[in-house]
Protein backbone atom coordinates (compact mmCIF):
# COMPACT_ATOMS: atom_id res chain seq x y z
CA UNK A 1 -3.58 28.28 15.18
CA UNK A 2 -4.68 31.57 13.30
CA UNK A 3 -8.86 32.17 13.77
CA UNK A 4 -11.17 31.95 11.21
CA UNK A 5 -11.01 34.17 8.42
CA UNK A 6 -7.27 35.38 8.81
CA UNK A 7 -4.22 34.56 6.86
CA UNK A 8 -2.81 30.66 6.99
CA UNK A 9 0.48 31.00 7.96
CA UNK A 10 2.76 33.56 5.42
CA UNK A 11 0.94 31.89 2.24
CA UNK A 12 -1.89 34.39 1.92
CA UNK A 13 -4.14 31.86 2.19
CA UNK A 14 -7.49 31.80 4.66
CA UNK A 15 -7.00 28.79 7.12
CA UNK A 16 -9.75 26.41 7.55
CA UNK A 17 -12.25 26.44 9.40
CA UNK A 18 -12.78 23.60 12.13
CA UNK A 19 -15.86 22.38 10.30
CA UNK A 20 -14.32 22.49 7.10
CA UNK A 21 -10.82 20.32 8.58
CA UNK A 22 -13.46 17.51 9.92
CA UNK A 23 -15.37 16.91 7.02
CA UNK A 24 -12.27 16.97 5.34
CA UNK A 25 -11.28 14.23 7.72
CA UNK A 26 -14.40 12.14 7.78
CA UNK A 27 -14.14 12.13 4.11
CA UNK A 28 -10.38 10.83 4.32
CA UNK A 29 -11.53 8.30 7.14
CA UNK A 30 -14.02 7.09 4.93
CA UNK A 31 -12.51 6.54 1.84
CA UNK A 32 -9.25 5.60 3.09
CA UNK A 33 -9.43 4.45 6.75
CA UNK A 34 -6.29 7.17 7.67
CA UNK A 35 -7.38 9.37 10.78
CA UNK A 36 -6.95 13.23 11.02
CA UNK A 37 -7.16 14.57 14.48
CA UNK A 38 -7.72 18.16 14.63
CA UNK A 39 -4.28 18.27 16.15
CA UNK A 40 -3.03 17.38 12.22
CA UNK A 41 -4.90 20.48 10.77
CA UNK A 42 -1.95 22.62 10.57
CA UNK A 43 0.24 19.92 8.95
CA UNK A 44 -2.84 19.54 6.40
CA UNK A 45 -3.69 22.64 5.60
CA UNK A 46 0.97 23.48 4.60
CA UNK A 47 0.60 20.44 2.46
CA UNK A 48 -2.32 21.36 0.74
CA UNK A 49 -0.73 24.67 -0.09
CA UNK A 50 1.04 22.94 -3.19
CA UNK A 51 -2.02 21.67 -4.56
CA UNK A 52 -3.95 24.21 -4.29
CA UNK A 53 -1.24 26.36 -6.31
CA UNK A 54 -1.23 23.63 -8.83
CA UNK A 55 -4.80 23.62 -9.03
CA UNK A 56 -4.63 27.43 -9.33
CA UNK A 57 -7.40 27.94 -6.86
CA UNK A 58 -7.27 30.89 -4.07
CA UNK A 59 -8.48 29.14 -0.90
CA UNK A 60 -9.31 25.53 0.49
CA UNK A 61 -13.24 26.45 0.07
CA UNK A 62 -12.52 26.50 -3.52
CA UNK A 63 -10.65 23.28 -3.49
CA UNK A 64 -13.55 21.54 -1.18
CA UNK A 65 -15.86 22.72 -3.72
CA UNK A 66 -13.80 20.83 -6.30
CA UNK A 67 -13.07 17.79 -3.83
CA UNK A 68 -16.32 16.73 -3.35
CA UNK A 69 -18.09 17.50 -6.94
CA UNK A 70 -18.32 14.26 -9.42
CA UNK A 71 -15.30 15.65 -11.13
CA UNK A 72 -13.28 15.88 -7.69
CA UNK A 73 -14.34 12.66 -6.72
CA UNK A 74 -12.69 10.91 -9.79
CA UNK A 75 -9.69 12.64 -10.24
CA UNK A 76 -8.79 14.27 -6.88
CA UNK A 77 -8.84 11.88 -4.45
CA UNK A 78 -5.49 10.42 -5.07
CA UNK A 79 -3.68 13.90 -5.18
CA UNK A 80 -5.11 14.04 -1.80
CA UNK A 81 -3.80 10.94 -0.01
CA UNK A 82 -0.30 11.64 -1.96
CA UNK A 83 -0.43 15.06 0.10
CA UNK A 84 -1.81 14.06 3.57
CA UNK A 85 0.39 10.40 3.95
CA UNK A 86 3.39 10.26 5.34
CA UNK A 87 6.47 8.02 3.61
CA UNK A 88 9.17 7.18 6.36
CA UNK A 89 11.35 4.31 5.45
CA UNK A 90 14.92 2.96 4.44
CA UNK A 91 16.61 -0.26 4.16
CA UNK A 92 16.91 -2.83 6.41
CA UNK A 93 14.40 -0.52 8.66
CA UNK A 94 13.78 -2.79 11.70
CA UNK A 95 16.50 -5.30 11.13
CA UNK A 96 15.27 -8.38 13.51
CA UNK A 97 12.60 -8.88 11.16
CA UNK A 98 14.74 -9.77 8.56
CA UNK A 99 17.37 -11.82 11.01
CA UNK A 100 13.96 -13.77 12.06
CA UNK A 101 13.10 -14.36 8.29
CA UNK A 102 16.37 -15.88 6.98
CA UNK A 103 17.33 -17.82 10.26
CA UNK A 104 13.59 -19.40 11.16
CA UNK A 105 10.20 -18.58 9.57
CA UNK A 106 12.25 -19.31 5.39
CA UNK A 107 14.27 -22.39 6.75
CA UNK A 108 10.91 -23.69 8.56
CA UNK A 109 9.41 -23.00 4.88
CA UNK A 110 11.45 -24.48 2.70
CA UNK A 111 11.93 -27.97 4.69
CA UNK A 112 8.04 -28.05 4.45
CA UNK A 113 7.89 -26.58 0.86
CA UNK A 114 10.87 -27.91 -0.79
CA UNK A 115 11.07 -26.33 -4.12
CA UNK A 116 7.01 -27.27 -5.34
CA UNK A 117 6.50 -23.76 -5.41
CA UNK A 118 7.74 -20.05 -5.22
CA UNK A 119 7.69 -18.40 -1.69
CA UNK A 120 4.77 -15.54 -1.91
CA UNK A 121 5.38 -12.32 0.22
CA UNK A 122 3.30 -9.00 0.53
CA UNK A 123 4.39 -5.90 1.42
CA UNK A 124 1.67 -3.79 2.41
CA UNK A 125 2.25 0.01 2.62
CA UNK A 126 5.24 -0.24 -0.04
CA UNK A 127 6.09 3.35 0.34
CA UNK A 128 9.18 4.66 -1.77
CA UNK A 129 9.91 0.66 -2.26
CA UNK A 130 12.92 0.31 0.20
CA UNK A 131 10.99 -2.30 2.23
CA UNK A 132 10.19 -4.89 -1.04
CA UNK A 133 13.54 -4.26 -2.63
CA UNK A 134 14.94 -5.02 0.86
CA UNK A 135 13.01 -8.22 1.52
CA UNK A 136 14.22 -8.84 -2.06
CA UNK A 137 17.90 -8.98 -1.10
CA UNK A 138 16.60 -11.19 1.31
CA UNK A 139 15.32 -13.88 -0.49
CA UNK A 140 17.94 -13.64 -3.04
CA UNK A 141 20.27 -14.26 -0.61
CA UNK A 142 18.40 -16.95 1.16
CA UNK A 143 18.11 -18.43 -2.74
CA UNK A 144 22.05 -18.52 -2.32
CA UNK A 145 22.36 -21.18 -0.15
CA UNK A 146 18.73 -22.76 -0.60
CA UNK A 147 19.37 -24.18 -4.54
CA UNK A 148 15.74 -24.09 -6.27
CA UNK A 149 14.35 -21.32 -4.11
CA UNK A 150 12.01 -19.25 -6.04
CA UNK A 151 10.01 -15.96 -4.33
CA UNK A 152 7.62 -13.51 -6.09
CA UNK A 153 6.70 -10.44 -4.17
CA UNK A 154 4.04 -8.03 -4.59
CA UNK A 155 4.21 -4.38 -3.20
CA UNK A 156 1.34 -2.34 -2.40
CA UNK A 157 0.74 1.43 -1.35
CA UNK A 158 -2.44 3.91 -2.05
CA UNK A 159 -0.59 6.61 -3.01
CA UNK A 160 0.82 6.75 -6.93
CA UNK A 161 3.53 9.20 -6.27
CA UNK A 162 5.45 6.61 -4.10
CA UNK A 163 4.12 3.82 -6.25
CA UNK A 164 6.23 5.37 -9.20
CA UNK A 165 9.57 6.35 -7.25
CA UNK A 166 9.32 2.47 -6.25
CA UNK A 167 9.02 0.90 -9.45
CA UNK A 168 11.96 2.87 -11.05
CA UNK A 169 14.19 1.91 -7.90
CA UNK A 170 16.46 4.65 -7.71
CA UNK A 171 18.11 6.13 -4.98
CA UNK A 172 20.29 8.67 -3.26
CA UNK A 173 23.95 6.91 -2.73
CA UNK A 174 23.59 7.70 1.21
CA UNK A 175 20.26 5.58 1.79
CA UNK A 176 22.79 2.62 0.68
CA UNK A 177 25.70 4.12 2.76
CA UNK A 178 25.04 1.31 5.74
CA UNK A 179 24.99 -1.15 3.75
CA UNK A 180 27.49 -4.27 3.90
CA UNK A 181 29.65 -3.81 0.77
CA UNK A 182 29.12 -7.17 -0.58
CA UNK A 183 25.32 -6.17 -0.84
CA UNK A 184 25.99 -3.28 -2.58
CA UNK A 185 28.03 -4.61 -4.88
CA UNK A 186 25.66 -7.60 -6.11
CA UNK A 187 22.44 -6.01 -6.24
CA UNK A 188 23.18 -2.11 -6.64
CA UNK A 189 24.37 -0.02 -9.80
CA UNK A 190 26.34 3.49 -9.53
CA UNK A 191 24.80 6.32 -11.46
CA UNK A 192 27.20 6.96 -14.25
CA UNK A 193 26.98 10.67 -13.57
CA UNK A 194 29.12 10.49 -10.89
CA UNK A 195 27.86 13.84 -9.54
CA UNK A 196 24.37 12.91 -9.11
CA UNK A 197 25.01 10.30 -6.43
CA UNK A 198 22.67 8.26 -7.04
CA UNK A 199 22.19 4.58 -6.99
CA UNK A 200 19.56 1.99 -8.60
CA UNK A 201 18.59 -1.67 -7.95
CA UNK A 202 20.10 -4.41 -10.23
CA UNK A 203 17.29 -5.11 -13.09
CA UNK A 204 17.25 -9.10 -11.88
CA UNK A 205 15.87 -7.96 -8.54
CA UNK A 206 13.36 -5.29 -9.63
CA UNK A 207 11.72 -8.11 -11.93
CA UNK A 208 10.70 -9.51 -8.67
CA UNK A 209 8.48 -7.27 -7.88
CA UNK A 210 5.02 -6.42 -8.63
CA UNK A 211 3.96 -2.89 -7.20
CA UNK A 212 -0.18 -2.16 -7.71
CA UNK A 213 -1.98 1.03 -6.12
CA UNK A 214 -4.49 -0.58 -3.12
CA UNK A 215 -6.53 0.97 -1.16
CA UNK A 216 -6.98 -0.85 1.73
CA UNK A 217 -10.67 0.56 2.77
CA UNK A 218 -11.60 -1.44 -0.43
CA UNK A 219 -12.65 -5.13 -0.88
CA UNK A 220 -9.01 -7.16 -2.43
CA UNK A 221 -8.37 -10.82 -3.18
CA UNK A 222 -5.66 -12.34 -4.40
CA UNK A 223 -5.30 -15.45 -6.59
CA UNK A 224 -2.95 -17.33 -4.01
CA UNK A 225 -2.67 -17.12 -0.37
CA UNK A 226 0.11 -15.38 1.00
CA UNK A 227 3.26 -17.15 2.73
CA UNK A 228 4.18 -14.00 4.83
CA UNK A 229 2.76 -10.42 4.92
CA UNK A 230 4.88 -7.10 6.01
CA UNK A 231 2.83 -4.41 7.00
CA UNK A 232 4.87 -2.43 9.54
CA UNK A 233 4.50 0.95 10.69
CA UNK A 234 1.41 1.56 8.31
CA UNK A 235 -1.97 0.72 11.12
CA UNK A 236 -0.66 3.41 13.31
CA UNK A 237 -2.42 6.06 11.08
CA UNK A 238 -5.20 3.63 11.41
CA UNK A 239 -7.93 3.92 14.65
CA UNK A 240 -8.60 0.96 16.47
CA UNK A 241 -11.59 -0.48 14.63
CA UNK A 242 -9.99 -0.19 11.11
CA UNK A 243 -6.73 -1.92 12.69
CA UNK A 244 -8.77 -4.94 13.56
CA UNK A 245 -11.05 -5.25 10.52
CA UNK A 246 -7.64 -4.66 8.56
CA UNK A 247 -5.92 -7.07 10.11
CA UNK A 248 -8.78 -9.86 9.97
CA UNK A 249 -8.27 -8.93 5.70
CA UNK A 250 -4.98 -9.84 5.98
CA UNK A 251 -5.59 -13.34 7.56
CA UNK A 252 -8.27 -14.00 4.79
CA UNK A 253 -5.21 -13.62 2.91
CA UNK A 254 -2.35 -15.58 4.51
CA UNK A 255 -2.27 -19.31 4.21
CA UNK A 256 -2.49 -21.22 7.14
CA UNK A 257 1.26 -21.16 9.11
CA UNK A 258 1.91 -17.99 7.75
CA UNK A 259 3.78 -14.84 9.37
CA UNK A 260 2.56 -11.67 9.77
CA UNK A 261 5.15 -8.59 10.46
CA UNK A 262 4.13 -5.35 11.81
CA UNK A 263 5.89 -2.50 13.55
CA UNK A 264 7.37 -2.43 16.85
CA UNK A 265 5.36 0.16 17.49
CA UNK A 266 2.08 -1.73 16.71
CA UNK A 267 0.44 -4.15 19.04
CA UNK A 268 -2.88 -7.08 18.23
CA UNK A 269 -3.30 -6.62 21.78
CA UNK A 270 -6.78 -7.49 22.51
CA UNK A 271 -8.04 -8.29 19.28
CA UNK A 272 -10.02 -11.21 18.08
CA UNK A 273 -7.44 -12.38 15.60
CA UNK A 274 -6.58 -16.27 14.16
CA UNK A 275 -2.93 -15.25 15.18
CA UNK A 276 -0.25 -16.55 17.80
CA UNK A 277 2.56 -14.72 18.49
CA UNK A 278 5.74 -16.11 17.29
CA UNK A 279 8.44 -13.47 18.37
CA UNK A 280 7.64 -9.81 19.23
CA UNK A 281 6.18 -8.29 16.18
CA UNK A 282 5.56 -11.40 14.41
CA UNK A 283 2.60 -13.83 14.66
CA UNK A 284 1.51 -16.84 13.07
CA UNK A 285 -1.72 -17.97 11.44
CA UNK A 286 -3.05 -20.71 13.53
């Protein structure tokens, strides 16, 4: 780590100072519940490099300057969290999740449902959109051999960048490459510029799909209680407390029998939850 008041890396910029990188990440705890050790003050301060050139300001005291004037405050903060969060995801990521939803927890649904009602899903911490659009194929093919079975999904992330990538549902051909053909082939269109490689989601399934910007650190409600809830992989940027006061939101929010998913490498270990396991990863609002 270079001292205080030497050159960041081969940028030319100054690095930060340790006082500067935590009220940096008090501020980002604050307003968005992610934690910054000082161990992530390297990774910060590269990423930040962009914005600062963008910005077309010399050094990160200029750009705290900006950050935390009324001006900053309304326009910067999402630029920020689009720099410092981290989008890792593809389809079909954790595939027993997916097995468990079209062999139990929809089948248990639908003989206590019937067709009264669409099945509601949330996927929180969206990302790039492979996780929805995934959970999409799902349902559409559970709707294949369930006649009448109707599912809206809404998609959620904090970060706008991602947000926008999602909605338009575009791809690189080699995130697909795994794929079973037959999947590709119903729900999938091929770039007509061959060269580009590239391949987007069938308009049918997009429609399915409402993506909205959420910032989970803020009060939310929605209309209808949800029937199931994915959000995998997304607490682990999260400390403890935040985890559990997250996670009591989320049962406010999912109807009584409903299934939570999170990561495998996530754990409600010790928390004062309305939740039973159901399988590992899963649980079930009791």
């Amino acid at each position: 780590m270079a001292p205080v008041g030497t050159p960041a890396r081969a940028s030319g910029l100054m690095a930060m100072s340790e006082k500067e990188f935590k009220r940096l990440s008090e501020f980002v705890h604050a307003e968005v519940g992610i934690k910054l050790p000082l161990s992530k003050k390297v990774m910060v301060e590269a990423r930040l490099q962009k914005r600062l050139r963008t910005l077309g300001m010399p050094g990160y005291r200029d750009y705290y300057d900006y950050l935390f004037s009324p001006k900053g405050l309304d326009e910067e903060l999402v630029h920020l969290i689009d720099v410092i969060t981290t989008n890792t995801t593809e389809f079909f990521r954790e595939p027993r999740h997916f097995e468990i939803m079209s062999q139990d927890t929809l089948p248990a649904w639908r003989t206590a449902q019937g067709a009264s009602r669409a099945f509601r899903l949330w996927s929180a911490g969206c990302s790039t959109g492979e996780e929805p659009y995934t959970l999409s194929i799902v349902l559409s093919e559970f709707g294949l051999r369930a006649p009448g079975f109707r599912f809206k999904i809404m998609a959620t992330d904090i970060s706008t960048r991602v947000l926008t990538m999602a909605r338009n549902g575009v791809y690189p051909e080699e995130r697909v490459a795994k794929m079973p053909l037959e999947l590709k082939r119903r729900y999938f269109l091929r770039s007509k510029d061959r060269a580009r490689k590239l391949v987007r989601l069938m308009p049918e399934l997009r429609q399915t799909i409402e993506f909205k910007r959420l910032n989970f650190m803020e009060p939310f409600a929605f209309p209808e209680p949800m029937d199931t809830i994915f959000c995998r992989n997304v607490m682990i940027y999260f400390d403890r407390t935040t985890q559990e006061q997250l996670l009591k939101k989320f049962c406010t929010q999912l109807r009584q029998g409903g299934f939570l998913f999170i990561g495998h490498s996530e754990s409600l270990t010790g928390m004062d939850l309305p939740l039973r396991q159901h399988a590992p990863t899963v649980y079930r609002k009791v």
